[in-house]
Protein backbone atom coordinates (compact mmCIF):
# COMPACT_ATOMS: atom_id res chain seq x y z
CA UNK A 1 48.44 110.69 -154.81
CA UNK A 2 45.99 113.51 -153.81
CA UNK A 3 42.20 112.02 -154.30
CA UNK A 4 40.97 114.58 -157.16
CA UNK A 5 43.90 116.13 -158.14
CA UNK A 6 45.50 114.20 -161.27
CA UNK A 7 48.99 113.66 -160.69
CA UNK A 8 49.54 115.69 -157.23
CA UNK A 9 51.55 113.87 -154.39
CA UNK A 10 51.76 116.80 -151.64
CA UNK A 11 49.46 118.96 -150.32
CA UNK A 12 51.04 122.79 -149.60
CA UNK A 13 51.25 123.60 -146.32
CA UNK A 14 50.38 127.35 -144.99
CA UNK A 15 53.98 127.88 -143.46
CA UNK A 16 55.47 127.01 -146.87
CA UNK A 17 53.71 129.68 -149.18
CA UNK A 18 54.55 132.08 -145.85
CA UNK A 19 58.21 131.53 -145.67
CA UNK A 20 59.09 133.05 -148.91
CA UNK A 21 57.33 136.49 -148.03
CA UNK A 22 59.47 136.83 -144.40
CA UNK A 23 62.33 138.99 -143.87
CA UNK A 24 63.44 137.38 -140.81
CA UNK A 25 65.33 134.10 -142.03
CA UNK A 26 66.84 134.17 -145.07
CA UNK A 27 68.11 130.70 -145.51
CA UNK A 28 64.95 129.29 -144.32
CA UNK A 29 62.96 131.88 -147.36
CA UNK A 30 65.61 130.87 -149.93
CA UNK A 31 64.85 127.01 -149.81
CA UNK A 32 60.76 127.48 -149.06
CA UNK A 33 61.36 129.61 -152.53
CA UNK A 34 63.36 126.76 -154.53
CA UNK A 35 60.59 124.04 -153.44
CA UNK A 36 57.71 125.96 -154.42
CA UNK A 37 59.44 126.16 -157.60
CA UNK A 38 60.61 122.82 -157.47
CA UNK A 39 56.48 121.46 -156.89
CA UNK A 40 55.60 124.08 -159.27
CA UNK A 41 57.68 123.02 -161.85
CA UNK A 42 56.86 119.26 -161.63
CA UNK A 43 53.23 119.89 -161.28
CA UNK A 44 52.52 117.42 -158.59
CA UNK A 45 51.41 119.39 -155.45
CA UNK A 46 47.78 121.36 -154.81
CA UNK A 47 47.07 123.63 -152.13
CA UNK A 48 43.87 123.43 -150.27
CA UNK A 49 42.17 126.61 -149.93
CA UNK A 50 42.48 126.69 -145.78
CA UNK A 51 46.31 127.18 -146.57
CA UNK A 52 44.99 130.14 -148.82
CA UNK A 53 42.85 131.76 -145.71
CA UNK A 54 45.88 131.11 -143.16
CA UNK A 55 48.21 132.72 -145.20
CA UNK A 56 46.36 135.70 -145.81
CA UNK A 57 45.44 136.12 -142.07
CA UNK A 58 49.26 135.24 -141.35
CA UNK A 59 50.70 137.72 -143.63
CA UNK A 60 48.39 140.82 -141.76
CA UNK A 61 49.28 139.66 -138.22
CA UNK A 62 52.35 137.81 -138.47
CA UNK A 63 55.06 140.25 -140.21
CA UNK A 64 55.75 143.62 -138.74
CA UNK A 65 54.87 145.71 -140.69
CA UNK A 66 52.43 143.60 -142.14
CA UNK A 67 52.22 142.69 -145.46
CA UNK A 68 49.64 145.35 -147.58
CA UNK A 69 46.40 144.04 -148.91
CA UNK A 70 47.22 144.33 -152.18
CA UNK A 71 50.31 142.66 -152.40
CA UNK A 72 48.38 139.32 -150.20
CA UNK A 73 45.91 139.89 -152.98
CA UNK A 74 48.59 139.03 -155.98
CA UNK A 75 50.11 136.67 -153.47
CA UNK A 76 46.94 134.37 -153.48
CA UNK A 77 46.39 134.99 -157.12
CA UNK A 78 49.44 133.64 -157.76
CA UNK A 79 48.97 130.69 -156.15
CA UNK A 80 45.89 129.98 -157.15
CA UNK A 81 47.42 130.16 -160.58
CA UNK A 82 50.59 128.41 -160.35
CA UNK A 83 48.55 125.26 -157.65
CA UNK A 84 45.21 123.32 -158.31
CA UNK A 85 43.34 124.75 -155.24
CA UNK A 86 41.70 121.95 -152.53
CA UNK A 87 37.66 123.46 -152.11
CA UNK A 88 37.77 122.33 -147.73
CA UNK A 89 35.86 119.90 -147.84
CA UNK A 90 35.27 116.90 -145.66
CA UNK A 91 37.76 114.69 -148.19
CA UNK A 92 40.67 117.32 -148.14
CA UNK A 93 41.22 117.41 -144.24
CA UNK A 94 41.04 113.56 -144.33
CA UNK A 95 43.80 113.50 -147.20
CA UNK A 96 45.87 116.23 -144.82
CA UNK A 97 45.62 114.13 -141.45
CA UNK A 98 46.58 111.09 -143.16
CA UNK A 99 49.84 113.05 -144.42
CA UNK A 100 50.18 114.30 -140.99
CA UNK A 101 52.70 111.38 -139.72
CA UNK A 102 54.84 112.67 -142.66
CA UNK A 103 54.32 116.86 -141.91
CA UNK A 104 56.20 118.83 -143.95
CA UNK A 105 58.60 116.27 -144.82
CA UNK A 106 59.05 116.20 -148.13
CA UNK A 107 62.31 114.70 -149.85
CA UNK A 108 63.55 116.15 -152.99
CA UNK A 109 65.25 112.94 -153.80
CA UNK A 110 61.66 111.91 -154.66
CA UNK A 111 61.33 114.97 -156.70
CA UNK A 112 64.01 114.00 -158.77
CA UNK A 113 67.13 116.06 -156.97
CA UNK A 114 67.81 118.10 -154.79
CA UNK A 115 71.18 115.67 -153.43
CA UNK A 116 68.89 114.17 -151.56
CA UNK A 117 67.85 116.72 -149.40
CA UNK A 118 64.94 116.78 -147.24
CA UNK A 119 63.03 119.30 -144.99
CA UNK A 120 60.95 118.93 -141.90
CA UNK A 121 58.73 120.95 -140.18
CA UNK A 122 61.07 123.36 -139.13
CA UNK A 123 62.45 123.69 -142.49
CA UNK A 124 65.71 123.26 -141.42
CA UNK A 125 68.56 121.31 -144.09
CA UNK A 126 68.92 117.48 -143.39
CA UNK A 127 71.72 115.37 -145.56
């Protein structure tokens, strides 16, 4: 459970709001897309604003051609919409390092689903 955050159990990670906006593996933007809406759906994840900063500086540098300003801009005010946003505070990045031994991995079968799929850090499909 995420200290603040009533009834949150994972913490959104920059690189998962950022797969679903690139072009260059569609597999990999497919299932970043079905978790968000998976977390979304059962209302137990919140993204700390830092993921909110590094994906708008991501989505200007990292895509060629970059991603426009205004569509970042609906990006973020999506997820600020659809995610109870982490202020960075002192409390958040000690909540995030102690998920780090478990980065990324996050198992739908404790979602509810999924066939017991899971995904690690490089997103890749694990049975």
């Amino acid at each position: 459970m995420i200290s603040g955050v009533s009834g949150c159990r994972y913490l959104l990670d920059t690189n998962i709001i950022l797969y679903p906006q690139d072009p260059t593996d569609p597999g990999r933007k497919m299932r970043a897309i079905e978790l968000i809406l998976l977390l979304k759906a059962r209302n137990n994840a919140a993204l700390p604003a830092q993921a909110i900063a590094e994906f708008a500086n991501a989505a200007l540098r990292k895509f060629m051609p970059p991603m426009d300003w205004n569509t970042i801009y609906l990006q973020v005010e999506d997820l600020a919409r659809d995610f109870p946003v982490l202020p960075l505070t002192p409390d958040v990045v000690l909540e995030a390092l102690r998920a780090r031994p478990c980065f990324f991995l996050l198992r739908c079968s404790d979602l509810g689903g999924c066939q017991n799929l899971s995904y690690s850090s490089g997103f890749e499909r694990r049975f």
